[in-house]
PDB file of N, CA and C in Angstrom:
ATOM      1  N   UNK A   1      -6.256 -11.934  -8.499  1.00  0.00           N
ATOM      2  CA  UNK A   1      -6.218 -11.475  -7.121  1.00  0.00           C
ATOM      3  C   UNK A   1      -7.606 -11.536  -6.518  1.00  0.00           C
ATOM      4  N   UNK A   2      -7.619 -11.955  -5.329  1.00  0.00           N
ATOM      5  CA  UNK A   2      -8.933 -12.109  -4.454  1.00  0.00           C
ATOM      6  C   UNK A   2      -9.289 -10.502  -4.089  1.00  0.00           C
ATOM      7  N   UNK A   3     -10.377 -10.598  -3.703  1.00  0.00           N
ATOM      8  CA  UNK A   3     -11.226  -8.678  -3.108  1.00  0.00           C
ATOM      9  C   UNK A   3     -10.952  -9.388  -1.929  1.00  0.00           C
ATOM     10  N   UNK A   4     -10.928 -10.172  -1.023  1.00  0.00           N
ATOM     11  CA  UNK A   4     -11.427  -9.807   0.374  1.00  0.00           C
ATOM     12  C   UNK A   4     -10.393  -9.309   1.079  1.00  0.00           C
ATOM     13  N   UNK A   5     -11.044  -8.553   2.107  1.00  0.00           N
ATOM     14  CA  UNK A   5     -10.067  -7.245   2.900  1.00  0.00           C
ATOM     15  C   UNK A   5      -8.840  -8.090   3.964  1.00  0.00           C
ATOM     16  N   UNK A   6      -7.924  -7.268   4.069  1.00  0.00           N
ATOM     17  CA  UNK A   6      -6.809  -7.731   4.749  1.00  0.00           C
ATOM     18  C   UNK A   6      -7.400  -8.593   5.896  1.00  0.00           C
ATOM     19  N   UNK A   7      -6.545  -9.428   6.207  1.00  0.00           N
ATOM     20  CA  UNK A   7      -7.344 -10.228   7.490  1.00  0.00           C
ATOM     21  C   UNK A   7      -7.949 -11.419   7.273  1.00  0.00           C
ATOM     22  N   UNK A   8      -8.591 -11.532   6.226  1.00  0.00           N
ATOM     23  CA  UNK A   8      -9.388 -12.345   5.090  1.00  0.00           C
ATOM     24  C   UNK A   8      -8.816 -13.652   4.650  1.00  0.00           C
ATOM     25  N   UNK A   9      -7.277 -13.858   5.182  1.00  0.00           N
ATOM     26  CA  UNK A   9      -6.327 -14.809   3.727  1.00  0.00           C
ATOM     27  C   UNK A   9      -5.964 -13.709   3.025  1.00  0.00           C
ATOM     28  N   UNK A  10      -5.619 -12.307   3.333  1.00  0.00           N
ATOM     29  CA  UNK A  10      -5.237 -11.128   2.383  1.00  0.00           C
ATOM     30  C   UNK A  10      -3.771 -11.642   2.658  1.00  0.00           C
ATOM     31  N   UNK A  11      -3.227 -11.111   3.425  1.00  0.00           N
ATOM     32  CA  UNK A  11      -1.689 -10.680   4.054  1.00  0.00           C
ATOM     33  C   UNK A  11      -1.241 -11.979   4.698  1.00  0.00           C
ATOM     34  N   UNK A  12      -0.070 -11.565   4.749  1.00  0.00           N
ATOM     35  CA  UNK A  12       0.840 -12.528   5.539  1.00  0.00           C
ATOM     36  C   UNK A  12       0.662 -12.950   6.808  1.00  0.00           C
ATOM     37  N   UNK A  13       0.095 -11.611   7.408  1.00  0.00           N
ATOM     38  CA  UNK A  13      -0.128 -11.628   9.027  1.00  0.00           C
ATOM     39  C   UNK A  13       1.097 -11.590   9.836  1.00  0.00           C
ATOM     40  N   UNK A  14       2.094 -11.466   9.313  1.00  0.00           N
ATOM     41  CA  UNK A  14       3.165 -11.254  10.202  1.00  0.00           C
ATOM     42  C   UNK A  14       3.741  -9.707  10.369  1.00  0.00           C
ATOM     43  N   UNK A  15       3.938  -9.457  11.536  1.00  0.00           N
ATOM     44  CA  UNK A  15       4.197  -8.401  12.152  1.00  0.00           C
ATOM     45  C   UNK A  15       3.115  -6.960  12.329  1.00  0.00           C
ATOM     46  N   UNK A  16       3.511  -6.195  12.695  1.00  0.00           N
ATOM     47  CA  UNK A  16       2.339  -5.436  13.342  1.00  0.00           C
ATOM     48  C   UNK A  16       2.814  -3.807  12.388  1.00  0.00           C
ATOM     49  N   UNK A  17       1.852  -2.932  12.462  1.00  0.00           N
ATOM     50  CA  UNK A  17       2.071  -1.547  11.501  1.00  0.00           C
ATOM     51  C   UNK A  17       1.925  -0.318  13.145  1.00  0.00           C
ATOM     52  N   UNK A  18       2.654   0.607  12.417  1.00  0.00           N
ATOM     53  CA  UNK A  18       2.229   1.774  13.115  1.00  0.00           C
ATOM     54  C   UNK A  18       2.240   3.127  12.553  1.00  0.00           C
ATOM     55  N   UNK A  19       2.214   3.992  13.008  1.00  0.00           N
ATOM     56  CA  UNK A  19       2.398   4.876  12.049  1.00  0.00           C
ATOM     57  C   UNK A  19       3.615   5.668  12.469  1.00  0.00           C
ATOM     58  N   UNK A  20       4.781   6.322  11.407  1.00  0.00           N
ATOM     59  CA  UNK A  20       5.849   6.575  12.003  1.00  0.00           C
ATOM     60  C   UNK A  20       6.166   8.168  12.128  1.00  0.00           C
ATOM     61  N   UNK A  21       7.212   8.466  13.060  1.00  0.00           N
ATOM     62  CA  UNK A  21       6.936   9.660  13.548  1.00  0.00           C
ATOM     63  C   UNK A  21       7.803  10.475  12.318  1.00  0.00           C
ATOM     64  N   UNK A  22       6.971  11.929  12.573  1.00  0.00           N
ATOM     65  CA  UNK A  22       7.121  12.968  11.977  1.00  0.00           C
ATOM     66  C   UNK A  22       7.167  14.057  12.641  1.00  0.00           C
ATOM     67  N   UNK A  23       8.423  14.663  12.693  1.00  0.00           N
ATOM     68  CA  UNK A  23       8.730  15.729  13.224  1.00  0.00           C
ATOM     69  C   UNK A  23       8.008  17.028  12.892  1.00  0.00           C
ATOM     70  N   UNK A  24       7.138  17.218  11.595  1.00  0.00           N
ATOM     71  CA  UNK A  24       6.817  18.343  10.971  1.00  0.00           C
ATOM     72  C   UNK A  24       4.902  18.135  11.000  1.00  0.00           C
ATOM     73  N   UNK A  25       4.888  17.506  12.215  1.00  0.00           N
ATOM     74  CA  UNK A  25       3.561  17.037  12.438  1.00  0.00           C
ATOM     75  C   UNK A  25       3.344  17.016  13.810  1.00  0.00           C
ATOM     76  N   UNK A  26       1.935  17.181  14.703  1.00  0.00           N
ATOM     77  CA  UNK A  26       1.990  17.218  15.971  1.00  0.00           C
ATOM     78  C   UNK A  26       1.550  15.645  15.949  1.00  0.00           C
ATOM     79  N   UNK A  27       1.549  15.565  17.455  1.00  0.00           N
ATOM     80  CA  UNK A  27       1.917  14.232  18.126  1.00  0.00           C
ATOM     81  C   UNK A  27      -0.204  14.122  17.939  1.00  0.00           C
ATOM     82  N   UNK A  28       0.073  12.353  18.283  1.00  0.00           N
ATOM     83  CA  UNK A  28      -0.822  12.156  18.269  1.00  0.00           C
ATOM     84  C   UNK A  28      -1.509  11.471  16.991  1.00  0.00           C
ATOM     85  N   UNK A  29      -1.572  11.618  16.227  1.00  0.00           N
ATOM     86  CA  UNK A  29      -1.768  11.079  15.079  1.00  0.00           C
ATOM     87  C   UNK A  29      -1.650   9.860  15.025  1.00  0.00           C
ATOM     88  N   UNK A  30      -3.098   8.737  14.331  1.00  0.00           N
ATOM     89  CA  UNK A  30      -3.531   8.053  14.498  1.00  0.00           C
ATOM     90  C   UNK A  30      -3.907   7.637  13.234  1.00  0.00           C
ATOM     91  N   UNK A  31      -3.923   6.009  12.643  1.00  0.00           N
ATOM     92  CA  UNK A  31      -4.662   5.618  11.282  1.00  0.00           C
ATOM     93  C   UNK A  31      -5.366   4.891  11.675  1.00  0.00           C
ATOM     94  N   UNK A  32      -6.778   5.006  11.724  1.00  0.00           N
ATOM     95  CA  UNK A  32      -7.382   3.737  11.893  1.00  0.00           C
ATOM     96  C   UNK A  32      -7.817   3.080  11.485  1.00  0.00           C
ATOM     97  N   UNK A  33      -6.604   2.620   9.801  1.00  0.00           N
ATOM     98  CA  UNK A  33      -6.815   1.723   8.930  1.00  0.00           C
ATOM     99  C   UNK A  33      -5.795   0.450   9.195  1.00  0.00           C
ATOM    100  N   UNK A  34      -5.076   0.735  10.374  1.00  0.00           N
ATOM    101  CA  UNK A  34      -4.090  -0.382  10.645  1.00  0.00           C
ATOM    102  C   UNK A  34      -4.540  -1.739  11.112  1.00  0.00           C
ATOM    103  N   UNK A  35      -5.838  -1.873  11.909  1.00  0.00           N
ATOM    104  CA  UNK A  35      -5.775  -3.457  12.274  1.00  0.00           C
ATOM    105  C   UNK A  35      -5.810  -4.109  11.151  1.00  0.00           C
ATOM    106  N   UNK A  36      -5.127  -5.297  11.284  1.00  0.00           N
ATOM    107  CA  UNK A  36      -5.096  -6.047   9.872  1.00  0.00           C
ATOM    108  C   UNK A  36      -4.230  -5.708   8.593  1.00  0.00           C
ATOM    109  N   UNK A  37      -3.603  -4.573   8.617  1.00  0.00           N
ATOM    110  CA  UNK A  37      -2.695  -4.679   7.583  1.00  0.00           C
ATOM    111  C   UNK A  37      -1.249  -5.327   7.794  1.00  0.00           C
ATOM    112  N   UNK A  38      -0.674  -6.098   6.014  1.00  0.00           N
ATOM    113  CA  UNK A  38      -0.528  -7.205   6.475  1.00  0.00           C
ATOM    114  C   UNK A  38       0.727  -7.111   5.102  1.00  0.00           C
ATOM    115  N   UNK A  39       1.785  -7.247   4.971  1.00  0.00           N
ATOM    116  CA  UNK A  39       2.383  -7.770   3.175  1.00  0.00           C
ATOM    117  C   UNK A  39       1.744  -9.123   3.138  1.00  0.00           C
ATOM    118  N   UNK A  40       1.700  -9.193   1.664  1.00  0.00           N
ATOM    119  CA  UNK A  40       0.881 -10.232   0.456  1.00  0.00           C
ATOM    120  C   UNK A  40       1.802 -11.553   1.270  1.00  0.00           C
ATOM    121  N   UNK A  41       0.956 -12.358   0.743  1.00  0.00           N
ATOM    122  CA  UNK A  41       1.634 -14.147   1.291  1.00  0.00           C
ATOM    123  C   UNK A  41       2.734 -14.068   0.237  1.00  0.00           C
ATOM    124  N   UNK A  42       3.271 -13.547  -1.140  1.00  0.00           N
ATOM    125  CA  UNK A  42       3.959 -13.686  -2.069  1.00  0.00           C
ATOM    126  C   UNK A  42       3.891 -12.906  -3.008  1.00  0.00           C
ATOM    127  N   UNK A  43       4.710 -12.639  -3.766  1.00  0.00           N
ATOM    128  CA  UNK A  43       5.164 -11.437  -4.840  1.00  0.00           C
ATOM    129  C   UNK A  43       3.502 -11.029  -6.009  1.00  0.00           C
ATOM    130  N   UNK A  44       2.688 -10.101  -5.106  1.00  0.00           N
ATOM    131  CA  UNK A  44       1.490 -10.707  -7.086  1.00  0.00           C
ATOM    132  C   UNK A  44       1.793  -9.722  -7.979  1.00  0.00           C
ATOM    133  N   UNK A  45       1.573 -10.347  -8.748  1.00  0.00           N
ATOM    134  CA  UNK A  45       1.251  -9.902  -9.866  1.00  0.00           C
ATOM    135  C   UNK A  45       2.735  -9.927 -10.436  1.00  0.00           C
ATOM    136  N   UNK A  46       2.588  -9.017 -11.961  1.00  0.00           N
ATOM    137  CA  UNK A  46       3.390  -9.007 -12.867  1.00  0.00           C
ATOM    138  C   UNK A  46       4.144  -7.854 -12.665  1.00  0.00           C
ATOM    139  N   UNK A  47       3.199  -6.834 -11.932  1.00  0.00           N
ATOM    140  CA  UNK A  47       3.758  -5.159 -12.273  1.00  0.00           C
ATOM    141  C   UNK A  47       2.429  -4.520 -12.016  1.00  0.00           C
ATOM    142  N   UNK A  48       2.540  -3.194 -12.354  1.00  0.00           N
ATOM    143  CA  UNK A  48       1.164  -2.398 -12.160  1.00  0.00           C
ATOM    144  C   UNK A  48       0.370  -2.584 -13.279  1.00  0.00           C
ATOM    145  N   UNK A  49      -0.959  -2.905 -12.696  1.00  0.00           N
ATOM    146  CA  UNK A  49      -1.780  -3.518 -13.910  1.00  0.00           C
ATOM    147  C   UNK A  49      -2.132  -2.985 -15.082  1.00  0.00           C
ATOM    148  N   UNK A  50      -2.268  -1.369 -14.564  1.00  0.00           N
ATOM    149  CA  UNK A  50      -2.242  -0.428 -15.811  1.00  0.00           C
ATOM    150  C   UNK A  50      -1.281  -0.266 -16.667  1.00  0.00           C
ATOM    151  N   UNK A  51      -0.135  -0.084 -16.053  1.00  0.00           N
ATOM    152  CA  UNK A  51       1.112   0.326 -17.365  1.00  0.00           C
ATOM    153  C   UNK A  51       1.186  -0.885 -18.050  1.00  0.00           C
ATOM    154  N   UNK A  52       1.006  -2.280 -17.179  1.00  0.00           N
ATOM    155  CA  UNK A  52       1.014  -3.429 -18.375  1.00  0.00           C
ATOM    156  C   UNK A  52       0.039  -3.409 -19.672  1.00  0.00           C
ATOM    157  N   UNK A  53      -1.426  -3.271 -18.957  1.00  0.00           N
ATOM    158  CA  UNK A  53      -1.844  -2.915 -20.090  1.00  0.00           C
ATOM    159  C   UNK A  53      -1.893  -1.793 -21.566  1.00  0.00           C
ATOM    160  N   UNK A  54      -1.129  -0.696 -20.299  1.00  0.00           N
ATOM    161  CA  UNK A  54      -0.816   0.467 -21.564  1.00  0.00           C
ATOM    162  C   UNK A  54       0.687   0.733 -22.353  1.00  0.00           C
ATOM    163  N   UNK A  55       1.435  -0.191 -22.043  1.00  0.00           N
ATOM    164  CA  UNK A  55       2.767  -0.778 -22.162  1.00  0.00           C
ATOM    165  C   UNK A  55       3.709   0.363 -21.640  1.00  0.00           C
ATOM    166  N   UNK A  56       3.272   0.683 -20.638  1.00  0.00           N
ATOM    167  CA  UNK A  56       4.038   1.976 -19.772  1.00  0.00           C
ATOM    168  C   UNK A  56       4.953   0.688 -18.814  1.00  0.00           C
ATOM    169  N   UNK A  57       6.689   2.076 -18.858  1.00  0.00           N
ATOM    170  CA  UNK A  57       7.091   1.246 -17.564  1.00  0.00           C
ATOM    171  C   UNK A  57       6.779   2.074 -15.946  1.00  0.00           C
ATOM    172  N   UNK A  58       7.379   1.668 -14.931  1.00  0.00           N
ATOM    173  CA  UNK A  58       7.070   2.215 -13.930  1.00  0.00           C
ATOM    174  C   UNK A  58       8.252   2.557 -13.130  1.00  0.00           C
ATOM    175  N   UNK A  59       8.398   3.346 -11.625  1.00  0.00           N
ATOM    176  CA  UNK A  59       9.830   3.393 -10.609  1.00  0.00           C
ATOM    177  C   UNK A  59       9.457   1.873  -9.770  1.00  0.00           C
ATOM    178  N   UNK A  60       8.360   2.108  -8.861  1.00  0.00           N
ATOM    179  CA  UNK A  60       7.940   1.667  -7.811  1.00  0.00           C
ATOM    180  C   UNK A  60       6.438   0.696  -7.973  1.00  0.00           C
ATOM    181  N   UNK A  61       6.419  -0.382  -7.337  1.00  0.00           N
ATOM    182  CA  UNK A  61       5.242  -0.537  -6.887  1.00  0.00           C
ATOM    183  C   UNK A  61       4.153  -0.339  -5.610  1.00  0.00           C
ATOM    184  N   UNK A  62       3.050   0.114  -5.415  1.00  0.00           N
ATOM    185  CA  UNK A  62       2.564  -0.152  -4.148  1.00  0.00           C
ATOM    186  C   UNK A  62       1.325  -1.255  -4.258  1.00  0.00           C
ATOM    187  N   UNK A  63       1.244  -2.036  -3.199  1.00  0.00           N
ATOM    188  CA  UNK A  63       0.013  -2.801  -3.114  1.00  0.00           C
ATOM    189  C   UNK A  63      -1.006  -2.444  -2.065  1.00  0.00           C
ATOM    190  N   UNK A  64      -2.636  -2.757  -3.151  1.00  0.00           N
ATOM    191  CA  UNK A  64      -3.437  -2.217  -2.306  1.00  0.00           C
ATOM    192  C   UNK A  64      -3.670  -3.161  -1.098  1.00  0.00           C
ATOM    193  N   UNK A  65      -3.839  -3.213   0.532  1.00  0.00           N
ATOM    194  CA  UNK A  65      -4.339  -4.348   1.236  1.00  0.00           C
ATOM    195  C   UNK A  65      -5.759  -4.487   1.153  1.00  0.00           C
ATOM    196  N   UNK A  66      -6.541  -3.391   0.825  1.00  0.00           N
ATOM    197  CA  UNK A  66      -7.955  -4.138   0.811  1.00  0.00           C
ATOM    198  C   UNK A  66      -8.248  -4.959  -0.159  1.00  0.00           C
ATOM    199  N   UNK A  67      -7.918  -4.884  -1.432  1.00  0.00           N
ATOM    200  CA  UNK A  67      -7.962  -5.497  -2.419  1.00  0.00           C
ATOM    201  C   UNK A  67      -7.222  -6.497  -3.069  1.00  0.00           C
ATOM    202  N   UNK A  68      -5.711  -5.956  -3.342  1.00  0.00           N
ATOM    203  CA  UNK A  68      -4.747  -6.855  -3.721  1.00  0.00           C
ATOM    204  C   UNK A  68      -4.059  -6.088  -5.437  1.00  0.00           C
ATOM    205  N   UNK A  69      -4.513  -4.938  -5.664  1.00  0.00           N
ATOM    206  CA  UNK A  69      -4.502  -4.275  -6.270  1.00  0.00           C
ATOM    207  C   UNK A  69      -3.201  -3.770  -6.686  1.00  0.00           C
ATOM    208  N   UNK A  70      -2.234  -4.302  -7.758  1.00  0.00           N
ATOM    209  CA  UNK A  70      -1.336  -3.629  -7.810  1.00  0.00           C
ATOM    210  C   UNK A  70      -1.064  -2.701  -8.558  1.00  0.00           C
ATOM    211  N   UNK A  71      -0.259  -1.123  -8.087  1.00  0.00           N
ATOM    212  CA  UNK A  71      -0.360  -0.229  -8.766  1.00  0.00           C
ATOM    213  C   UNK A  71       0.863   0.353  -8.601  1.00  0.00           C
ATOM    214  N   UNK A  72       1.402   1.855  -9.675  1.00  0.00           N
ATOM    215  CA  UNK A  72       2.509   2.139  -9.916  1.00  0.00           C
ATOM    216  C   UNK A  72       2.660   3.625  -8.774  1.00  0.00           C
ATOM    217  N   UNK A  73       3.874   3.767  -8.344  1.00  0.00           N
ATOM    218  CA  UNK A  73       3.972   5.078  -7.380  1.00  0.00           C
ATOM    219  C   UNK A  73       3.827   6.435  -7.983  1.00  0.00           C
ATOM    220  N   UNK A  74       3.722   7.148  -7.016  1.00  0.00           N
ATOM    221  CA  UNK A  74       3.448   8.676  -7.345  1.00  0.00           C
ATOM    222  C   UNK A  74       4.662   9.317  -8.502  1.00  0.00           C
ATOM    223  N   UNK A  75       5.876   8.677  -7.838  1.00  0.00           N
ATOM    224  CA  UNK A  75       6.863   8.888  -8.813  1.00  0.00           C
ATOM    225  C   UNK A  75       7.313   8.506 -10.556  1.00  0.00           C
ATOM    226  N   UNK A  76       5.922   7.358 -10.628  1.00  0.00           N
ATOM    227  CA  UNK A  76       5.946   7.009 -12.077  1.00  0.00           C
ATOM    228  C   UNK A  76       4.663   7.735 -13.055  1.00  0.00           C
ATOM    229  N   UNK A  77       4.800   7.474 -14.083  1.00  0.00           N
ATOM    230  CA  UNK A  77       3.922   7.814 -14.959  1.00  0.00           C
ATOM    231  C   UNK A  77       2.514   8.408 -15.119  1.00  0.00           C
ATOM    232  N   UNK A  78       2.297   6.985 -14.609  1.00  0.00           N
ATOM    233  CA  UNK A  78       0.831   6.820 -14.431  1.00  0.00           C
ATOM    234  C   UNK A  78       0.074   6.981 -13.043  1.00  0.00           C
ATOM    235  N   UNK A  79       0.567   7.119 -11.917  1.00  0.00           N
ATOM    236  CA  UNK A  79       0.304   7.064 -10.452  1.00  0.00           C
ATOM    237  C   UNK A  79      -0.394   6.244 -10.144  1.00  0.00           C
ATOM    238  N   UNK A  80      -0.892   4.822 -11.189  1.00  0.00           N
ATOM    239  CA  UNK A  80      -1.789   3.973 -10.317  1.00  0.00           C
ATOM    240  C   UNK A  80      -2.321   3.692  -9.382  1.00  0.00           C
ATOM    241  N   UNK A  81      -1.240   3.482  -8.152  1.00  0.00           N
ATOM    242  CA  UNK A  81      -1.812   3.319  -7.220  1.00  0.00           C
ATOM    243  C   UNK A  81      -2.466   4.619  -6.199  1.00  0.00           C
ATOM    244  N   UNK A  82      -2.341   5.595  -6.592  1.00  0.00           N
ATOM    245  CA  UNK A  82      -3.125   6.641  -6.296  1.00  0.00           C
ATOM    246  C   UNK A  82      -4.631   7.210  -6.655  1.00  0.00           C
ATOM    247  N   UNK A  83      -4.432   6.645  -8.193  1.00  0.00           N
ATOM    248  CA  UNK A  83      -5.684   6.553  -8.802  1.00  0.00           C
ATOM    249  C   UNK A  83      -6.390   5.233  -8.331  1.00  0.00           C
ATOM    250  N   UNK A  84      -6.156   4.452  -8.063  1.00  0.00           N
ATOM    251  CA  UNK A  84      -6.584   3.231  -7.046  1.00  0.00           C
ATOM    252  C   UNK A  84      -7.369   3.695  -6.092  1.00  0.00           C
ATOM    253  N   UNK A  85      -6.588   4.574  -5.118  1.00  0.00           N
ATOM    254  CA  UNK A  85      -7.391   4.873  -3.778  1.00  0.00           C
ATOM    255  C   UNK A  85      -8.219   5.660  -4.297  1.00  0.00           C
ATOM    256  N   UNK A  86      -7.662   7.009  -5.122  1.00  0.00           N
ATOM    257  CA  UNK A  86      -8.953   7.806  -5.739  1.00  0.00           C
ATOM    258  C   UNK A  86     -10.776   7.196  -6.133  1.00  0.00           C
ATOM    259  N   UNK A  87     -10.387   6.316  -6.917  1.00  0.00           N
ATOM    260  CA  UNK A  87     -11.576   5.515  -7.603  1.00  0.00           C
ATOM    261  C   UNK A  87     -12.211   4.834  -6.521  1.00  0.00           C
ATOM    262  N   UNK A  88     -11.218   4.046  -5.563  1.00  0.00           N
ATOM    263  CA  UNK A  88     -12.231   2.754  -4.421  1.00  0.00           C
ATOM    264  C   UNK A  88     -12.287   3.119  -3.202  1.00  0.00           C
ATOM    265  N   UNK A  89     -11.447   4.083  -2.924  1.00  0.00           N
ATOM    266  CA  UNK A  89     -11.225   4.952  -1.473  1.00  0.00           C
ATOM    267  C   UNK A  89     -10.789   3.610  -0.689  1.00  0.00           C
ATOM    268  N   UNK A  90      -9.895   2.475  -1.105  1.00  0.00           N
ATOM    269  CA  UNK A  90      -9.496   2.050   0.095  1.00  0.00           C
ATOM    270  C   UNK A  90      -7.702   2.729   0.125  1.00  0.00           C
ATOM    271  N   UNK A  91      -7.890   2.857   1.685  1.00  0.00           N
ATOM    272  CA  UNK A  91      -7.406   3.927   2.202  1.00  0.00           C
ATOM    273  C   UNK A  91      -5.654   3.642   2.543  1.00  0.00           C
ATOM    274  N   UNK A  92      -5.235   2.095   2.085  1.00  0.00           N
ATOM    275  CA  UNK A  92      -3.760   1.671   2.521  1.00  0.00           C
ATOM    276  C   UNK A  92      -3.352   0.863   1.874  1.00  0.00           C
ATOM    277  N   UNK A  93      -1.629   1.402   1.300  1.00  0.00           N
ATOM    278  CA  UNK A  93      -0.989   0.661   0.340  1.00  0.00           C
ATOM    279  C   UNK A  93       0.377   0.414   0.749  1.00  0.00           C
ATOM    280  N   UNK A  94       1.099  -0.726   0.400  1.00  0.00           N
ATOM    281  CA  UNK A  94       2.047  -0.457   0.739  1.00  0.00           C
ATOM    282  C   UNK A  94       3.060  -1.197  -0.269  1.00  0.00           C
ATOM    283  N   UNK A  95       4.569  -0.427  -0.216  1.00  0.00           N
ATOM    284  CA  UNK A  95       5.640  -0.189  -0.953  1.00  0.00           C
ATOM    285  C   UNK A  95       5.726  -1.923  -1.383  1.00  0.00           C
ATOM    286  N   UNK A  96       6.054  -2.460  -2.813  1.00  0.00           N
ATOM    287  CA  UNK A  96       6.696  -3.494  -2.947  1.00  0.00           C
ATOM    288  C   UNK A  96       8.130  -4.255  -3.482  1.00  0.00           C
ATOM    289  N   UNK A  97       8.671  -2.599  -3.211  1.00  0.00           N
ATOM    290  CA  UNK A  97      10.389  -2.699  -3.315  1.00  0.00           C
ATOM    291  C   UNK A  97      10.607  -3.846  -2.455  1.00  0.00           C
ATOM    292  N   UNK A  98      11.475  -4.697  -2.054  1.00  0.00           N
ATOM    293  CA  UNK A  98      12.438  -5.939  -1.908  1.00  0.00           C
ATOM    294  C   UNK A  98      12.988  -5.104  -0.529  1.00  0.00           C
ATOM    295  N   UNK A  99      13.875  -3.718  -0.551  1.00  0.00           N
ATOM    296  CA  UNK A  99      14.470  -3.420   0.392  1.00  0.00           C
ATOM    297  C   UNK A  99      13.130  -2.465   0.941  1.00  0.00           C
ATOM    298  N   UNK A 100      12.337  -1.753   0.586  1.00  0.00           N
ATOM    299  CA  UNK A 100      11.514  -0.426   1.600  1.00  0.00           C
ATOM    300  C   UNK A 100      10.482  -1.421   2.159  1.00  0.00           C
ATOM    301  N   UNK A 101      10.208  -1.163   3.449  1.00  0.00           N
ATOM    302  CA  UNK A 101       9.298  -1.600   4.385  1.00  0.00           C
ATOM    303  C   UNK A 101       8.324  -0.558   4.990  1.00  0.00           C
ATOM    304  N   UNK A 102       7.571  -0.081   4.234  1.00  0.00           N
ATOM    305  CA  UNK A 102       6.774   0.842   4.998  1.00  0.00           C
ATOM    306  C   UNK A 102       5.308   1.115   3.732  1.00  0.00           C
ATOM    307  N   UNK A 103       4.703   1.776   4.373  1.00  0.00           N
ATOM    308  CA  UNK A 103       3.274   2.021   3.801  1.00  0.00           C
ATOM    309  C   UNK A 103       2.433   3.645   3.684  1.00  0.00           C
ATOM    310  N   UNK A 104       1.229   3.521   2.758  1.00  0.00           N
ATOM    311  CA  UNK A 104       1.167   5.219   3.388  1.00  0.00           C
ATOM    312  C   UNK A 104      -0.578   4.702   3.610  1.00  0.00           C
ATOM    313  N   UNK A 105      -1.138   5.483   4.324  1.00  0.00           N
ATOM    314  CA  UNK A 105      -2.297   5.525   4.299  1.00  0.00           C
ATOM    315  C   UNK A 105      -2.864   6.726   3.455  1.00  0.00           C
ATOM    316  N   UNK A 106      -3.729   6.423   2.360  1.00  0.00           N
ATOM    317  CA  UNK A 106      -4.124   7.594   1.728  1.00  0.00           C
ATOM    318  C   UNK A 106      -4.952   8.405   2.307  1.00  0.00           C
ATOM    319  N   UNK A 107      -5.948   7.871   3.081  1.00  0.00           N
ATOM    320  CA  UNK A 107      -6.750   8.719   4.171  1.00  0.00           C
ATOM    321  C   UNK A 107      -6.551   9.023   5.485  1.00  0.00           C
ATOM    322  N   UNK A 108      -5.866   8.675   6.103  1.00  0.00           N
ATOM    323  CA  UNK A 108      -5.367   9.482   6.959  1.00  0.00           C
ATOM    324  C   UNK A 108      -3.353  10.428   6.580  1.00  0.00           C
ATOM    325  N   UNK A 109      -3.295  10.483   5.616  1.00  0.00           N
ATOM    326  CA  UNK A 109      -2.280  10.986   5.112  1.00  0.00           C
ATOM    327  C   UNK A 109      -0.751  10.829   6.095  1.00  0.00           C
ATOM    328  N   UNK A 110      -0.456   9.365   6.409  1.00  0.00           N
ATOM    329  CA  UNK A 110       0.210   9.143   7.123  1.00  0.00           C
ATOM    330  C   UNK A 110       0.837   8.084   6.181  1.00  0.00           C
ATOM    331  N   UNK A 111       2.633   8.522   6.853  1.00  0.00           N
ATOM    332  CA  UNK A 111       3.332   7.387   6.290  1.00  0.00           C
ATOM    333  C   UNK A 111       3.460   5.960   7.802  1.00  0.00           C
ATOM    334  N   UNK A 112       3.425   4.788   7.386  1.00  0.00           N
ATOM    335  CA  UNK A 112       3.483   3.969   8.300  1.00  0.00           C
ATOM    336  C   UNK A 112       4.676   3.135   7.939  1.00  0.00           C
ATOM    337  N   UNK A 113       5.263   2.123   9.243  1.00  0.00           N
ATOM    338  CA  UNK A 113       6.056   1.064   9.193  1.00  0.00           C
ATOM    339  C   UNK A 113       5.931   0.206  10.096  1.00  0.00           C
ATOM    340  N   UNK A 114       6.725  -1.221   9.833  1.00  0.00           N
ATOM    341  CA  UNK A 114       6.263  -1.876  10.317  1.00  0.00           C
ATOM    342  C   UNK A 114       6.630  -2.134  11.742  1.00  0.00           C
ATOM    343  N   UNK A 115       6.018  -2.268  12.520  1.00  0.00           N
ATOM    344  CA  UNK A 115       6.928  -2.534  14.124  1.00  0.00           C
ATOM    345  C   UNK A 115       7.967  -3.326  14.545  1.00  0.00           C
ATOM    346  N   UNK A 116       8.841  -2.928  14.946  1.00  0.00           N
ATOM    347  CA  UNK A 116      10.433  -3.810  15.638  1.00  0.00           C
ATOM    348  C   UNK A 116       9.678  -5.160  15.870  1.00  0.00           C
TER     349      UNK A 116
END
């Protein structure tokens, strides 16, 4: 996987992010990690890089966009991709289920999706 940040030859570039509403949150709320986030040109990787190497399985994947970083969800084992943002602080990942379309930003603690 390449480092350079979304925008780069990272993402696909198709379609646009926002962040989606939450009723249990006031209005207004803003990520301003969205220009440029983007899904991968194609499926990477194998799985989350850690459980492969530690022969853990996983639920979910998320991918990092600054990096390309793939890691396992909060709901599995290992939380990879949480420990991801922890360690590099980049701040947006998103789901690589087949059917979920959406993303979270770890620093601005927002879930996002993608625009109509």
């Amino acid at each position: 996987m390449g480092t350079g940040p979304v925008g780069e030859g990272r993402g696909s570039g198709e379609g646009a992010w926002e962040v989606a509403p939450d009723r249990g949150r006031t209005e207004g709320r803003a990520c301003s990690h969205l220009p440029g986030v983007a899904r991968p040109p194609e499926p990477p990787g194998e799985g989350c890089e850690e459980c492969l190497a530690l022969g853990w399985t996983w639920s979910r994947l998320r991918w990092c966009t600054t990096c390309g970083h793939v890691g396992c969800c909060d709901s599995s084992r290992g939380r990879h991709a949480h420990a991801h943002y922890e360690s590099s602080g980049h701040p947006v990942a998103l789901s690589l289920d087949p059917l979920e379309r959406w993303g979270w930003c770890y620093a601005d603690e927002l879930f996002l999706v993608e625009s109509p």
